[in-house]
PDB file of N, CA and C in Angstrom:
ATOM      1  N   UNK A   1     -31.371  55.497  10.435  1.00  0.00           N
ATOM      2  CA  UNK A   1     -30.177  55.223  11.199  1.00  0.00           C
ATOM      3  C   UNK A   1     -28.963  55.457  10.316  1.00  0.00           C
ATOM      4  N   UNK A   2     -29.004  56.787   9.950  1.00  0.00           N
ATOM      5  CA  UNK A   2     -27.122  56.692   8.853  1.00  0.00           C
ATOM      6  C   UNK A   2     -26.098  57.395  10.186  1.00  0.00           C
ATOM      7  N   UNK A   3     -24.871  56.843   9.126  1.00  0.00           N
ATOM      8  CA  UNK A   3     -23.805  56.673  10.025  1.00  0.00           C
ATOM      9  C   UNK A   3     -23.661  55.731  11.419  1.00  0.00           C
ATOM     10  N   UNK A   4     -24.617  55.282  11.660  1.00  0.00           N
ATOM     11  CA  UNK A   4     -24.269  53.804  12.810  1.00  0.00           C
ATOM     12  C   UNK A   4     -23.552  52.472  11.924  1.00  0.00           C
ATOM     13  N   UNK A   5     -23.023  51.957  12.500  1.00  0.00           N
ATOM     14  CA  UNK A   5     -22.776  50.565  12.479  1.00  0.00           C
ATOM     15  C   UNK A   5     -23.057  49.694  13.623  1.00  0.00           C
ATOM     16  N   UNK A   6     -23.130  48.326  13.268  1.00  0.00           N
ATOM     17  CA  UNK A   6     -22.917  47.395  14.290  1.00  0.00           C
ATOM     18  C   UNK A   6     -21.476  47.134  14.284  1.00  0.00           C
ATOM     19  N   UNK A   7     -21.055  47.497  15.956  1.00  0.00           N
ATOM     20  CA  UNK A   7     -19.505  46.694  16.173  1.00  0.00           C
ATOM     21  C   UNK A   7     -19.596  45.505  16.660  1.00  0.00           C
ATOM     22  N   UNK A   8     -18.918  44.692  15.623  1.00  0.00           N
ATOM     23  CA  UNK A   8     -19.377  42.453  16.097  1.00  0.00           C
ATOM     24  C   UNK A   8     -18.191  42.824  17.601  1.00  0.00           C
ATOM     25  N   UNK A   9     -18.514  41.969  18.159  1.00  0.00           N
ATOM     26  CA  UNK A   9     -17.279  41.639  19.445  1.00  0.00           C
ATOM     27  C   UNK A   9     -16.841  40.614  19.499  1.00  0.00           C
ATOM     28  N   UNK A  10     -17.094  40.116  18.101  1.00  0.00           N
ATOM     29  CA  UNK A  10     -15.991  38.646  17.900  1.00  0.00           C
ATOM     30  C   UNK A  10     -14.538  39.430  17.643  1.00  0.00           C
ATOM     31  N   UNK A  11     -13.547  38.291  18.041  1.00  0.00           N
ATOM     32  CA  UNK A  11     -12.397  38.507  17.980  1.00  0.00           C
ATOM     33  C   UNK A  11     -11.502  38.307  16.576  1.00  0.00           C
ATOM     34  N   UNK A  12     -10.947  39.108  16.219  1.00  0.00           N
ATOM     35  CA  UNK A  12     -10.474  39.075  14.908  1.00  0.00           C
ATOM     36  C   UNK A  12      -9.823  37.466  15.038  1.00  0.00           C
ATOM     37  N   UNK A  13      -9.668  36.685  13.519  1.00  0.00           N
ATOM     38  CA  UNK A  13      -8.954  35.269  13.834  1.00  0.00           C
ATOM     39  C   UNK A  13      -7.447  34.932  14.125  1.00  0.00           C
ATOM     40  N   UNK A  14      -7.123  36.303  13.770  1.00  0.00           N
ATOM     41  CA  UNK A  14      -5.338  36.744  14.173  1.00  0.00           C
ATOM     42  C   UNK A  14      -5.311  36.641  15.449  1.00  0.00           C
ATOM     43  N   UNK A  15      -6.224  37.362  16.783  1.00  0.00           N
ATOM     44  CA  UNK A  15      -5.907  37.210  17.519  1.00  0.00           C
ATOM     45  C   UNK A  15      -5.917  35.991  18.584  1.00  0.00           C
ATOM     46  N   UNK A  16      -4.794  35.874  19.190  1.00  0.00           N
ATOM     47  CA  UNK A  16      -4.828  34.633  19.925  1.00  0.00           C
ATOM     48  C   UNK A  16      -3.113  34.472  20.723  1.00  0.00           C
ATOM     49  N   UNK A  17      -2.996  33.580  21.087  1.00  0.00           N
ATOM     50  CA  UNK A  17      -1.983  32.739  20.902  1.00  0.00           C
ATOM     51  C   UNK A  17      -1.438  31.408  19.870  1.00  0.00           C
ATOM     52  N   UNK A  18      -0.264  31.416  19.925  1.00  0.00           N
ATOM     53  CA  UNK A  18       0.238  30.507  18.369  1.00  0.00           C
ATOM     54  C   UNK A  18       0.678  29.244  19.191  1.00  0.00           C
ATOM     55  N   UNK A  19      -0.113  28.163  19.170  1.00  0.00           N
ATOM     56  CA  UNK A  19      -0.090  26.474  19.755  1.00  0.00           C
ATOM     57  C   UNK A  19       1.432  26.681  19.536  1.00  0.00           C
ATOM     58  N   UNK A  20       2.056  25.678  20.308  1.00  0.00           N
ATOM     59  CA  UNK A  20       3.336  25.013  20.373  1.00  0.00           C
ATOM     60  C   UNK A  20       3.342  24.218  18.594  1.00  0.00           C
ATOM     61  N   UNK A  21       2.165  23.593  18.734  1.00  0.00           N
ATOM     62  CA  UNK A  21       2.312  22.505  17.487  1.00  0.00           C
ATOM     63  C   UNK A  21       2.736  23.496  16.386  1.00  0.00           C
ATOM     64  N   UNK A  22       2.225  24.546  15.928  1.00  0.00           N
ATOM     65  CA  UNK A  22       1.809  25.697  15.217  1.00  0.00           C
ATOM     66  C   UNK A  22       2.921  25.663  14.802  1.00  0.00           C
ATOM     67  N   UNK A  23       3.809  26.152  15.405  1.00  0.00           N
ATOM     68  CA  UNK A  23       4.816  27.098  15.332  1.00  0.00           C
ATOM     69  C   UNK A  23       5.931  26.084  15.364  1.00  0.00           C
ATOM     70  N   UNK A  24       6.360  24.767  15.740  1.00  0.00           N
ATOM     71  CA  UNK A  24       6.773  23.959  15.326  1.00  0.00           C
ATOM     72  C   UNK A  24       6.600  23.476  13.705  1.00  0.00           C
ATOM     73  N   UNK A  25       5.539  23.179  13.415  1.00  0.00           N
ATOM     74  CA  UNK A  25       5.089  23.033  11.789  1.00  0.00           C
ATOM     75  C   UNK A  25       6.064  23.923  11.095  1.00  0.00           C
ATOM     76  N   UNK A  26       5.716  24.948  11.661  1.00  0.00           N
ATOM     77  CA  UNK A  26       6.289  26.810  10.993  1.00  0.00           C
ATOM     78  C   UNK A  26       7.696  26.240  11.073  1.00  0.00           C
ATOM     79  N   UNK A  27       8.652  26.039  11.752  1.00  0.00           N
ATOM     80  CA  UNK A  27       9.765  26.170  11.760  1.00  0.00           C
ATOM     81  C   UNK A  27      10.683  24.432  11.446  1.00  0.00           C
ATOM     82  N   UNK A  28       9.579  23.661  11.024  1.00  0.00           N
ATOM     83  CA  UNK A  28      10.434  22.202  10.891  1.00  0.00           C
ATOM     84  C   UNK A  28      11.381  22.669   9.952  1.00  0.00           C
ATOM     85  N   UNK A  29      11.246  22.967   8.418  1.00  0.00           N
ATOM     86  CA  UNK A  29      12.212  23.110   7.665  1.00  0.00           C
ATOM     87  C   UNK A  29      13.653  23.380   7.725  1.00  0.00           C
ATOM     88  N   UNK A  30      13.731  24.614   8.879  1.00  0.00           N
ATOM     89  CA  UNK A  30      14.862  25.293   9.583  1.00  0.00           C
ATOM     90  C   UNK A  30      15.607  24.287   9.995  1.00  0.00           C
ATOM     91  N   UNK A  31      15.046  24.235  11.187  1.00  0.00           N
ATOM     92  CA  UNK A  31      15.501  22.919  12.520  1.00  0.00           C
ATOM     93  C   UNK A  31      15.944  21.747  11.737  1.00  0.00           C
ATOM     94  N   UNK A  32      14.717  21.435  10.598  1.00  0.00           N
ATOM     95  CA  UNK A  32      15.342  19.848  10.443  1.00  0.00           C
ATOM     96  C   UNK A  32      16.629  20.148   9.217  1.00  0.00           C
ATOM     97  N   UNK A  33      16.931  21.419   8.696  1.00  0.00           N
ATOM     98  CA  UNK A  33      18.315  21.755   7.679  1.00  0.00           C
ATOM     99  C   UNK A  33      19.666  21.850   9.315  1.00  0.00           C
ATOM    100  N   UNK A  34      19.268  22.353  10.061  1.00  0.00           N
ATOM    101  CA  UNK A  34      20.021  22.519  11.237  1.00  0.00           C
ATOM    102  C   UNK A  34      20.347  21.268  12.261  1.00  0.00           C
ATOM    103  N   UNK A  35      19.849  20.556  11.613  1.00  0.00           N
ATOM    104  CA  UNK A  35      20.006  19.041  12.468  1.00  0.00           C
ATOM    105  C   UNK A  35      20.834  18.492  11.185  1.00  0.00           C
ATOM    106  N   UNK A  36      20.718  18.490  10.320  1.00  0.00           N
ATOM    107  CA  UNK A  36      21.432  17.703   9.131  1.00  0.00           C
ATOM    108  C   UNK A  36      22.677  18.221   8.806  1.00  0.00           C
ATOM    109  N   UNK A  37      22.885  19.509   9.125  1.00  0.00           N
ATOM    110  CA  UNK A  37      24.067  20.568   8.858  1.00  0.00           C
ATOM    111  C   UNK A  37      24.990  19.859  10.260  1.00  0.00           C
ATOM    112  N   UNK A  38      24.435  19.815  11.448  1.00  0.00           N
ATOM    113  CA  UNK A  38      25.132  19.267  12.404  1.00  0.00           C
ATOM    114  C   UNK A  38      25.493  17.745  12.434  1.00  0.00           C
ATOM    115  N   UNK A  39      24.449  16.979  12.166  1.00  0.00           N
ATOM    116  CA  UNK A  39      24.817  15.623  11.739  1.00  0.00           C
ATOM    117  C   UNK A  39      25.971  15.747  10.757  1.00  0.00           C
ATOM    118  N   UNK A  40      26.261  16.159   9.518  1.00  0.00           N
ATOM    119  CA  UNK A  40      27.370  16.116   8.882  1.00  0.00           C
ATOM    120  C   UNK A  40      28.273  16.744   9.657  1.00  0.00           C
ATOM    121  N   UNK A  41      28.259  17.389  10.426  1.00  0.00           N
ATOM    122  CA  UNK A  41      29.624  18.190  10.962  1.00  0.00           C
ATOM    123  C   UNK A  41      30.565  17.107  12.050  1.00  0.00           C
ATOM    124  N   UNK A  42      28.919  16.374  12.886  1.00  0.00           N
ATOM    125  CA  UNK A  42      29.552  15.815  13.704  1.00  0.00           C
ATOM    126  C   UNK A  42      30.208  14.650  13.130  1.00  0.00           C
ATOM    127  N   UNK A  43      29.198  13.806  11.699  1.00  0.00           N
ATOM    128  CA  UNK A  43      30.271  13.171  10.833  1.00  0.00           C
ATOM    129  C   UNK A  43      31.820  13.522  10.682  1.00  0.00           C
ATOM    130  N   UNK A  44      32.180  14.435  10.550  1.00  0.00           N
ATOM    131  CA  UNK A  44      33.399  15.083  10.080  1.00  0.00           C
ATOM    132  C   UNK A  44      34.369  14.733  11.205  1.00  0.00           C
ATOM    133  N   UNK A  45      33.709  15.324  12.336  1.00  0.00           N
ATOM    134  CA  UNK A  45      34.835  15.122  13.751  1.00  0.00           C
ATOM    135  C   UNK A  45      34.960  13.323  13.837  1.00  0.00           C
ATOM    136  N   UNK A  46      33.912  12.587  13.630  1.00  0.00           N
ATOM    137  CA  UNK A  46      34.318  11.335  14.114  1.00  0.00           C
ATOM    138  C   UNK A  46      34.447  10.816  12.918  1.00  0.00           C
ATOM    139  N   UNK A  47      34.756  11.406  11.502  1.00  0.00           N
ATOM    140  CA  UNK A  47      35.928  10.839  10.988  1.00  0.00           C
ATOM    141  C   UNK A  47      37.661  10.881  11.218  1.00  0.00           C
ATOM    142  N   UNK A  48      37.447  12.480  11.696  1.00  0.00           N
ATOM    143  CA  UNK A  48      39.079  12.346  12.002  1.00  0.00           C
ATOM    144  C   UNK A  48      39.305  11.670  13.412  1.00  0.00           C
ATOM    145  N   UNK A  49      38.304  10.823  14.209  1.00  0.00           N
ATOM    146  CA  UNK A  49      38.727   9.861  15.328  1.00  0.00           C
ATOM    147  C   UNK A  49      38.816   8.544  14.953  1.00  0.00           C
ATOM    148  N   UNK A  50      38.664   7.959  13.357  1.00  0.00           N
ATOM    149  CA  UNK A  50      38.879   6.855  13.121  1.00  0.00           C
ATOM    150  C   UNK A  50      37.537   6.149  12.518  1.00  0.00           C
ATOM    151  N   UNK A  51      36.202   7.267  12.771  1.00  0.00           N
ATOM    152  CA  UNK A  51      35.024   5.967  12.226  1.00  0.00           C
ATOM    153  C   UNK A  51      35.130   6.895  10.054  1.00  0.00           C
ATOM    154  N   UNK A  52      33.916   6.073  10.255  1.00  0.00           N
ATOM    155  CA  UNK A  52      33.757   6.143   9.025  1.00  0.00           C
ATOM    156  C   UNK A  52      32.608   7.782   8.809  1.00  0.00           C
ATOM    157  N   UNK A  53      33.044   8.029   7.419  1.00  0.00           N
ATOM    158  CA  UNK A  53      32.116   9.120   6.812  1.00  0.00           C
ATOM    159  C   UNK A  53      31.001   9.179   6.405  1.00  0.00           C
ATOM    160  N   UNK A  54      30.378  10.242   7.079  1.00  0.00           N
ATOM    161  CA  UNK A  54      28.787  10.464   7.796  1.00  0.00           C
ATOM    162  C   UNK A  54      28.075  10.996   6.181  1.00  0.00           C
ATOM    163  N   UNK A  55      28.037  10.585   4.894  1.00  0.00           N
ATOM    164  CA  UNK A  55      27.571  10.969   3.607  1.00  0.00           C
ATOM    165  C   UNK A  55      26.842  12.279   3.641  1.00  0.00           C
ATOM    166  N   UNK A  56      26.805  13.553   3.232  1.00  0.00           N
ATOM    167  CA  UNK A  56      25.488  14.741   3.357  1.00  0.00           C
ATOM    168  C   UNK A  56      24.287  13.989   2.670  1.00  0.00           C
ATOM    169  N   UNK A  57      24.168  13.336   1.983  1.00  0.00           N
ATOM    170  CA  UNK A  57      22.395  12.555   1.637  1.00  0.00           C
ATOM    171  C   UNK A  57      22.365  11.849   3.010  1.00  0.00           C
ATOM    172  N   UNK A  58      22.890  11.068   4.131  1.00  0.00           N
ATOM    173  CA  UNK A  58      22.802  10.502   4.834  1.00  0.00           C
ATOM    174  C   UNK A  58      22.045  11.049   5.720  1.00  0.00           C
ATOM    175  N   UNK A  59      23.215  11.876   5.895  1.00  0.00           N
ATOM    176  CA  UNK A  59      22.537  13.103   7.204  1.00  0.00           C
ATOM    177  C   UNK A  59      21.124  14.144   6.896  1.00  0.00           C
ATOM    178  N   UNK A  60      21.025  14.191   5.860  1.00  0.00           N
ATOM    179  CA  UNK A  60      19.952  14.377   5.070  1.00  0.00           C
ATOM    180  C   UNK A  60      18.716  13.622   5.819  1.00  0.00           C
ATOM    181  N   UNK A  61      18.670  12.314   4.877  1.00  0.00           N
ATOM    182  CA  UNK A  61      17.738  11.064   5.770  1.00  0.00           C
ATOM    183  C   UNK A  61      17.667  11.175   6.940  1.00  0.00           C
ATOM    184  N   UNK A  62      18.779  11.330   7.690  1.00  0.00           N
ATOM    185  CA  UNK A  62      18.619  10.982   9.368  1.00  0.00           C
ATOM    186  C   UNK A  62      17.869  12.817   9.738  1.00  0.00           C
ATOM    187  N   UNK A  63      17.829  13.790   9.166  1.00  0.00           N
ATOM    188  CA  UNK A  63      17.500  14.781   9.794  1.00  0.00           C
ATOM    189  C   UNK A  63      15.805  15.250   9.310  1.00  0.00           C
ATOM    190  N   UNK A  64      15.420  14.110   8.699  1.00  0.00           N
ATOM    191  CA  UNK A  64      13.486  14.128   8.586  1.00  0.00           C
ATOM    192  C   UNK A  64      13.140  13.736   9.557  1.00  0.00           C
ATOM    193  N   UNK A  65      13.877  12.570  10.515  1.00  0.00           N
ATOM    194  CA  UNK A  65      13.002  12.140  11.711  1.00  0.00           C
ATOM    195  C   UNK A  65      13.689  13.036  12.990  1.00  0.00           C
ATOM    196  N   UNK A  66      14.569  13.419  13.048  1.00  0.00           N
ATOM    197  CA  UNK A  66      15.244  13.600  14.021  1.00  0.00           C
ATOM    198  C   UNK A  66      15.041  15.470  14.422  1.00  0.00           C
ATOM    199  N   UNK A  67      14.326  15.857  12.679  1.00  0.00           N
ATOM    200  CA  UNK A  67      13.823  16.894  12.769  1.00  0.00           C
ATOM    201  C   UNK A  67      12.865  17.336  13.749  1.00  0.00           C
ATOM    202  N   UNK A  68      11.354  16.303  14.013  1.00  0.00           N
ATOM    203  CA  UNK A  68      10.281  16.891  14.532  1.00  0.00           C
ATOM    204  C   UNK A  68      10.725  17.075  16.159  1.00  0.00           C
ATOM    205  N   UNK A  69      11.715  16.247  17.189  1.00  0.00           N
ATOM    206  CA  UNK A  69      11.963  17.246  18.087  1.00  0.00           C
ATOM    207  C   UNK A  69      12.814  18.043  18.464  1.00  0.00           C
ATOM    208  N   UNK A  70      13.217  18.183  17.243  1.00  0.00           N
ATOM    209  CA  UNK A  70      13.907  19.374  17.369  1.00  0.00           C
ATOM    210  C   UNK A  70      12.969  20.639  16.750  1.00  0.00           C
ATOM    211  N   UNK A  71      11.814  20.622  16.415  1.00  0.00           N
ATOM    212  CA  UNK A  71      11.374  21.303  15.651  1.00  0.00           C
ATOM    213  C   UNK A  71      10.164  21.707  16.938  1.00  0.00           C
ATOM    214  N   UNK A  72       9.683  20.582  17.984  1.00  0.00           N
ATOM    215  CA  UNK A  72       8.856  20.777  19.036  1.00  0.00           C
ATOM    216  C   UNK A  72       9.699  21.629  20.063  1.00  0.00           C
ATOM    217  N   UNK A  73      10.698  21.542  20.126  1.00  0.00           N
ATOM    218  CA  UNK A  73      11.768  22.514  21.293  1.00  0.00           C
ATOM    219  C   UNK A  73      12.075  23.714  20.860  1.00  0.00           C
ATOM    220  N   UNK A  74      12.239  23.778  19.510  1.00  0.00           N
ATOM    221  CA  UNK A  74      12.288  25.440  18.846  1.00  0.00           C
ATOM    222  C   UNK A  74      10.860  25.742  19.043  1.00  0.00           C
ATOM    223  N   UNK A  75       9.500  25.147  18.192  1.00  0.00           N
ATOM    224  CA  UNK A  75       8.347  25.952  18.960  1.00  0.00           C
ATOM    225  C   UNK A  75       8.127  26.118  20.617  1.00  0.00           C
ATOM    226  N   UNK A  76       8.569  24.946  21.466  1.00  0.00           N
ATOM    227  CA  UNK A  76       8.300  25.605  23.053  1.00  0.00           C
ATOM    228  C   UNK A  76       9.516  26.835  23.270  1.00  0.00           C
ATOM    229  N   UNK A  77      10.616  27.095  22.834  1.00  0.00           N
ATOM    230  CA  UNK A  77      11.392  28.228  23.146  1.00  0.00           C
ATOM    231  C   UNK A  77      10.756  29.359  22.723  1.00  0.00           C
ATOM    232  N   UNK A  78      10.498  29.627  20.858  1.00  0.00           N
ATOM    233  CA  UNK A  78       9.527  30.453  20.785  1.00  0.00           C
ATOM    234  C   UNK A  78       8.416  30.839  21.248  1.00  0.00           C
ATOM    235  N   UNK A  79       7.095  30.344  21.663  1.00  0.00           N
ATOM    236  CA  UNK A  79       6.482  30.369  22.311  1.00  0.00           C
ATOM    237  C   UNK A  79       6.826  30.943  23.860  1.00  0.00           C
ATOM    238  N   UNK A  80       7.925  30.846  24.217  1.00  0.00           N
ATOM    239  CA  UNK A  80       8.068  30.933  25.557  1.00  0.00           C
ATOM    240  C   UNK A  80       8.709  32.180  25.808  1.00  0.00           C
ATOM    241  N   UNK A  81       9.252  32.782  24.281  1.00  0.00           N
ATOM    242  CA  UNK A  81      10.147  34.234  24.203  1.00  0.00           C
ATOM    243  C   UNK A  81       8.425  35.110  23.695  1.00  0.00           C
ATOM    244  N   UNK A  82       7.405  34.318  23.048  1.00  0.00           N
ATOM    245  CA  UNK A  82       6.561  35.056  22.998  1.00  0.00           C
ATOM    246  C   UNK A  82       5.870  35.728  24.084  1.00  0.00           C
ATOM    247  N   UNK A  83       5.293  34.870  24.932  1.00  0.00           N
ATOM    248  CA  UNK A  83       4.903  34.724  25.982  1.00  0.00           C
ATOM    249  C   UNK A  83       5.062  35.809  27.114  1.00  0.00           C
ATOM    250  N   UNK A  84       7.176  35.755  26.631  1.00  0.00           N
ATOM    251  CA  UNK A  84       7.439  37.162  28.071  1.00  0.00           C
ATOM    252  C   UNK A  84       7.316  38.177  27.009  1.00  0.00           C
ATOM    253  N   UNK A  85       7.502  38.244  25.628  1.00  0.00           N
ATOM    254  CA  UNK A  85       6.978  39.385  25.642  1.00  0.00           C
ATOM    255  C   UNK A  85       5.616  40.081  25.915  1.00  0.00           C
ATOM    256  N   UNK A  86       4.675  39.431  25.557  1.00  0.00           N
ATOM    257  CA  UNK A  86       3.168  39.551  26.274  1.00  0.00           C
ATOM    258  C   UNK A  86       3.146  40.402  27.246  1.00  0.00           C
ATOM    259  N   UNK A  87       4.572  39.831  28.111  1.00  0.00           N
ATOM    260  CA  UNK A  87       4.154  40.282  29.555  1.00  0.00           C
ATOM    261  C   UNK A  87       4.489  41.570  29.935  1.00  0.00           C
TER     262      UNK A  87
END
């Protein structure tokens, strides 16, 4: 038997679709620098209305938790720009 092979008809492990969770993981870092960049900004405006100043370590802290849904809504958008492209 030269020159045959067996072709497997398993699916390569690349192929698939990328979970929501996935791709959230993938992109917390972003989202949660983009939540902290905005937390200080919005610090800024409601200092010049009279409160007090929003620290960048602060907004820092507040943008680890405040990260993951923002980090679940960037993976369902992605996912969802993936998706039509598929189509």
């Amino acid at each position: 038997m030269s020159g045959t092979r067996s072709h497997s008809q398993k699916a390569p492990a690349t192929e698939g679709k990328w979970p929501v969770w996935r791709l959230a993981i993938l992109l917390y870092p972003a989202t949660a620098l983009t939540v902290a960049i905005n937390l200080f900004l919005a610090g800024l405006i409601l200092h010049g209305l009279g409160f007090s100043v929003l620290a960048p370590i602060t907004a820092l802290w507040w943008c680890l938790p405040l990260g993951v849904p923002a980090s679940w809504l960037a993976g369902r958008w992605v996912r969802g720009l993936m998706d039509e492209a598929d189509e």
